[in-house]
N, C-alpha and C. Protein backbone atom coordinates (compact mmCIF):
# COMPACT_ATOMS: atom_id res chain seq x y z
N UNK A 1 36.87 -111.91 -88.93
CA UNK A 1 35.86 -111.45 -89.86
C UNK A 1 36.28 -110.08 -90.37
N UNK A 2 36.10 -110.14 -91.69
CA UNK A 2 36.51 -108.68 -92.13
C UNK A 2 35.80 -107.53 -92.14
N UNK A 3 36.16 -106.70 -92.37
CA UNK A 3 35.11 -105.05 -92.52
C UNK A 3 34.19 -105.89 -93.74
N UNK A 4 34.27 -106.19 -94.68
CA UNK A 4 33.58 -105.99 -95.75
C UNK A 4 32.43 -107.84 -95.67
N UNK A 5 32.95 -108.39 -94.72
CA UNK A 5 32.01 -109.51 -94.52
C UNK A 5 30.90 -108.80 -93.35
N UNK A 6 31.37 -107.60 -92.39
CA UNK A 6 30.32 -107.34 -91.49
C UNK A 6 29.81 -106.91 -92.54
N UNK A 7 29.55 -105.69 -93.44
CA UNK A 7 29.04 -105.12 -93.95
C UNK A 7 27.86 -105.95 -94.97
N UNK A 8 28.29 -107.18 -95.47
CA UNK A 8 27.63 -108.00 -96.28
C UNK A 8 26.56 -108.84 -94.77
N UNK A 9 26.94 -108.89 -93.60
CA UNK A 9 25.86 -109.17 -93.15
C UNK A 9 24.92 -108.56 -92.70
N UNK A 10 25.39 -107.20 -92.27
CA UNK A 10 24.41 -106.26 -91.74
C UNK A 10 23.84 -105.97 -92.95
N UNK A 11 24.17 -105.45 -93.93
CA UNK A 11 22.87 -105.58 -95.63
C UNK A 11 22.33 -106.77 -95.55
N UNK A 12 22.44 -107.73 -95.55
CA UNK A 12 21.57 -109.49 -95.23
C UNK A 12 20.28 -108.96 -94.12
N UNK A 13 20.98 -108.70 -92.69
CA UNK A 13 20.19 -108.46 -91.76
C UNK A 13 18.79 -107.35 -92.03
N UNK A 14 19.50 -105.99 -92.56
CA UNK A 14 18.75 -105.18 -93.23
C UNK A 14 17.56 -105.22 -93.86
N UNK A 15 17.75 -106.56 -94.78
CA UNK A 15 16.93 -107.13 -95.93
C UNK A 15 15.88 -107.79 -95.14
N UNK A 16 16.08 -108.52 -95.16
CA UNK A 16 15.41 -109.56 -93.89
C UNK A 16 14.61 -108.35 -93.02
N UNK A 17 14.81 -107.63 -92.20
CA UNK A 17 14.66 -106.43 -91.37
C UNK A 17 13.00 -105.88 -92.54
N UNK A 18 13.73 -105.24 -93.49
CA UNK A 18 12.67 -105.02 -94.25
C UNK A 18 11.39 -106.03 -94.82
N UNK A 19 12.19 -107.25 -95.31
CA UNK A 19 11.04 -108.06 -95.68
C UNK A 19 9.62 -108.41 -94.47
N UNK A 20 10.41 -108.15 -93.02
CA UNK A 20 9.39 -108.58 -92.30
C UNK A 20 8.66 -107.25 -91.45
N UNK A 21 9.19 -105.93 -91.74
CA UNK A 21 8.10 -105.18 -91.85
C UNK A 21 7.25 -104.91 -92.97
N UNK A 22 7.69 -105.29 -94.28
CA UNK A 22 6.47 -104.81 -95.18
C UNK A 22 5.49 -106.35 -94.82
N UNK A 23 5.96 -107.33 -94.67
CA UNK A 23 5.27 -108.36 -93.76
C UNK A 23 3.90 -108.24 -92.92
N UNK A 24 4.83 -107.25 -91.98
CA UNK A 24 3.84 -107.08 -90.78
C UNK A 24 2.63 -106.15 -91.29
N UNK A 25 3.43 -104.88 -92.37
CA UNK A 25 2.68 -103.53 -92.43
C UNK A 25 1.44 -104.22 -93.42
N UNK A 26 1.04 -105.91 -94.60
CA UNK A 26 0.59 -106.23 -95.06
C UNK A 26 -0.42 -106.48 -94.19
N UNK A 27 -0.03 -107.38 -93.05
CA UNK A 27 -0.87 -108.23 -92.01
C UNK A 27 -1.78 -107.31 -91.39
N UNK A 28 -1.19 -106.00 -91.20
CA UNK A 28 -2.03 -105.25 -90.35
C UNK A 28 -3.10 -104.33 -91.32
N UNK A 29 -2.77 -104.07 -92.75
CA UNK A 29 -3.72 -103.37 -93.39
C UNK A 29 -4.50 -104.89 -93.30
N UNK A 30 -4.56 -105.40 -93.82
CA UNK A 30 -5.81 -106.62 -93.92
C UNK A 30 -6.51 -106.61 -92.61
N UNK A 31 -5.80 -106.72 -91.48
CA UNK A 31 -6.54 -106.78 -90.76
C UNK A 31 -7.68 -105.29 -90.46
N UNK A 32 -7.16 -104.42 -90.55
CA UNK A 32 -8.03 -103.16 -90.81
C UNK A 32 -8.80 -103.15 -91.80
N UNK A 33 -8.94 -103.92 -92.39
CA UNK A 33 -9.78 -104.14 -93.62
C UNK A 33 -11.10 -105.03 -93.05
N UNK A 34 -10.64 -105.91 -92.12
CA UNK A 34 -11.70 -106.86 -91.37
C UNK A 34 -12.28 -106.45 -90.41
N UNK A 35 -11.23 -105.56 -89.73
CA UNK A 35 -11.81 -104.70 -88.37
C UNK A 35 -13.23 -103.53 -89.15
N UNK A 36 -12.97 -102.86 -90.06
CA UNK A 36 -13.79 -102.23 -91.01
C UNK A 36 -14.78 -102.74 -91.00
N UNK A 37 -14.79 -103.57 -91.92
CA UNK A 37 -15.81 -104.80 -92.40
C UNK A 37 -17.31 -105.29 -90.97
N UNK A 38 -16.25 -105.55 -89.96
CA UNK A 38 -17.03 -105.83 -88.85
C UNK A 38 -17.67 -104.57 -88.18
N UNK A 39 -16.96 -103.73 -87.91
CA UNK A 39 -17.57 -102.68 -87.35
C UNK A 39 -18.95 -101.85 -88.65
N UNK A 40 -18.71 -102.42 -89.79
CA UNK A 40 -20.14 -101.83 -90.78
C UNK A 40 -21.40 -102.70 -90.55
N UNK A 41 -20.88 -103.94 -90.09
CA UNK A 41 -21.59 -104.83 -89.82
C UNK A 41 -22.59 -105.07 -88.22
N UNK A 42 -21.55 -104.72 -87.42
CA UNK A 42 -22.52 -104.18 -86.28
C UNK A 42 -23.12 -102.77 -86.32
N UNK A 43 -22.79 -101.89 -86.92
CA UNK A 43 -23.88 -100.90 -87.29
C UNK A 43 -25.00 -101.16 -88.03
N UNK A 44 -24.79 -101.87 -88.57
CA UNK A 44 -25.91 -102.26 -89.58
C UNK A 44 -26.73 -103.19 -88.38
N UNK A 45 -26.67 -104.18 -87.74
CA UNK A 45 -27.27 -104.71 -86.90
C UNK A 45 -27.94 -103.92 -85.97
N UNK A 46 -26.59 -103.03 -85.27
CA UNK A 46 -27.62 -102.07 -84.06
C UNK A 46 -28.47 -101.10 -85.13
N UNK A 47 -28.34 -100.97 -86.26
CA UNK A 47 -29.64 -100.02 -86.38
C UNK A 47 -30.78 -101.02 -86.60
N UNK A 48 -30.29 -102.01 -87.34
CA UNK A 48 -31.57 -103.20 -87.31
C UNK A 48 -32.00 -103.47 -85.99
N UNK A 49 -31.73 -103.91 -84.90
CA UNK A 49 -32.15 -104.01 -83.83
C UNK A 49 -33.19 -102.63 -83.27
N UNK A 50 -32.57 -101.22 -83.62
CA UNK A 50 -33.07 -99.97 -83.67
C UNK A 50 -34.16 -100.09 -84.12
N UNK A 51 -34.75 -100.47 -85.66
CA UNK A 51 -35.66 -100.28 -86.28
C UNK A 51 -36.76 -101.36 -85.79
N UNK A 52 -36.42 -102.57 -85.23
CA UNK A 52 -37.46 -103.87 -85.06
C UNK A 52 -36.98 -104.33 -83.81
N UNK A 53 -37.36 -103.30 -82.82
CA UNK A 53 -36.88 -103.66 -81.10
C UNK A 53 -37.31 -104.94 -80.81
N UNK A 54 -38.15 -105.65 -81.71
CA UNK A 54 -38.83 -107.35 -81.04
C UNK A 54 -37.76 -108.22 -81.71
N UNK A 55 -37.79 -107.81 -82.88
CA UNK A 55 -37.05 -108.46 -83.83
C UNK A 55 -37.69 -109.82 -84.73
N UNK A 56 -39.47 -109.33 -83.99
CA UNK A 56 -40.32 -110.68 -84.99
C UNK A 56 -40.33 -111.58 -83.60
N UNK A 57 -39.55 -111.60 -82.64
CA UNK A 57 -39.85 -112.73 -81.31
C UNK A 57 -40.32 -111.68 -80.22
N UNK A 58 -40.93 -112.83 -79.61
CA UNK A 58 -41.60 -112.50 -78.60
C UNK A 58 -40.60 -112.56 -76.97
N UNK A 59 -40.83 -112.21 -75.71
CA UNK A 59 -40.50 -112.36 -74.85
C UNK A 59 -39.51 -113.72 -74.65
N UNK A 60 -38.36 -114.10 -74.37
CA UNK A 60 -37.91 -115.51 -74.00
C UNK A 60 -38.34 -116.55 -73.28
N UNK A 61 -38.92 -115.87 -71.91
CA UNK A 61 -39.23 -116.45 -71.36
C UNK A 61 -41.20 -116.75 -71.36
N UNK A 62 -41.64 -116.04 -72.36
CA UNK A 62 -43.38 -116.42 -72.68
C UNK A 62 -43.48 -117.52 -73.23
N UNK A 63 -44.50 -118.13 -72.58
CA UNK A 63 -45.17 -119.69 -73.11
C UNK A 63 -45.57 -119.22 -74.08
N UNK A 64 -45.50 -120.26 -75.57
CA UNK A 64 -46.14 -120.34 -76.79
C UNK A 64 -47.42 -120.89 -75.95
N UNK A 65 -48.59 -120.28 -77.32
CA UNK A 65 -49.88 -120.01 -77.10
C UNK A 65 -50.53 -121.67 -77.26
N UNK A 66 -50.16 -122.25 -77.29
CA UNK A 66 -50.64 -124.02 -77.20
C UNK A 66 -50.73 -124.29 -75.91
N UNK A 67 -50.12 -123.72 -74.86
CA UNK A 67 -50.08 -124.34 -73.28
C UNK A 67 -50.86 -123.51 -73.12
């Protein structure tokens, strides 16, 4: 193998190298985008839970008022 065929593979390898970190660096902003998303979403719940500690229900374990 010659000098100038390593060289044409390590630029190949390189490429490749790069395509699958801007890959990864895609996968992981999205996912921070969902991690976001969720964490606004349980704030928004625990303050709802905050504001309406019953939440409109009663006890789990209380008999409805028919028995």
């Amino acid at each position: 193998m010659s000098t100038e065929d390593r060289f044409v593979d390590i630029e190949i390898k390189i490429a490749h190298q790069e395509d699958m970190v801007e890959s990864l660096n895609q996968r992981i902003y999205e996912q921070q985008k969902q991690i976001d998303k969720l964490e606004q979403m349980l704030h928004a719940l625990a303050q709802h839970l905050r504001d309406n500690p019953q939440g409109g229900q009663g006890p789990l374990n209380e008999r409805p008022p028919h028995y």
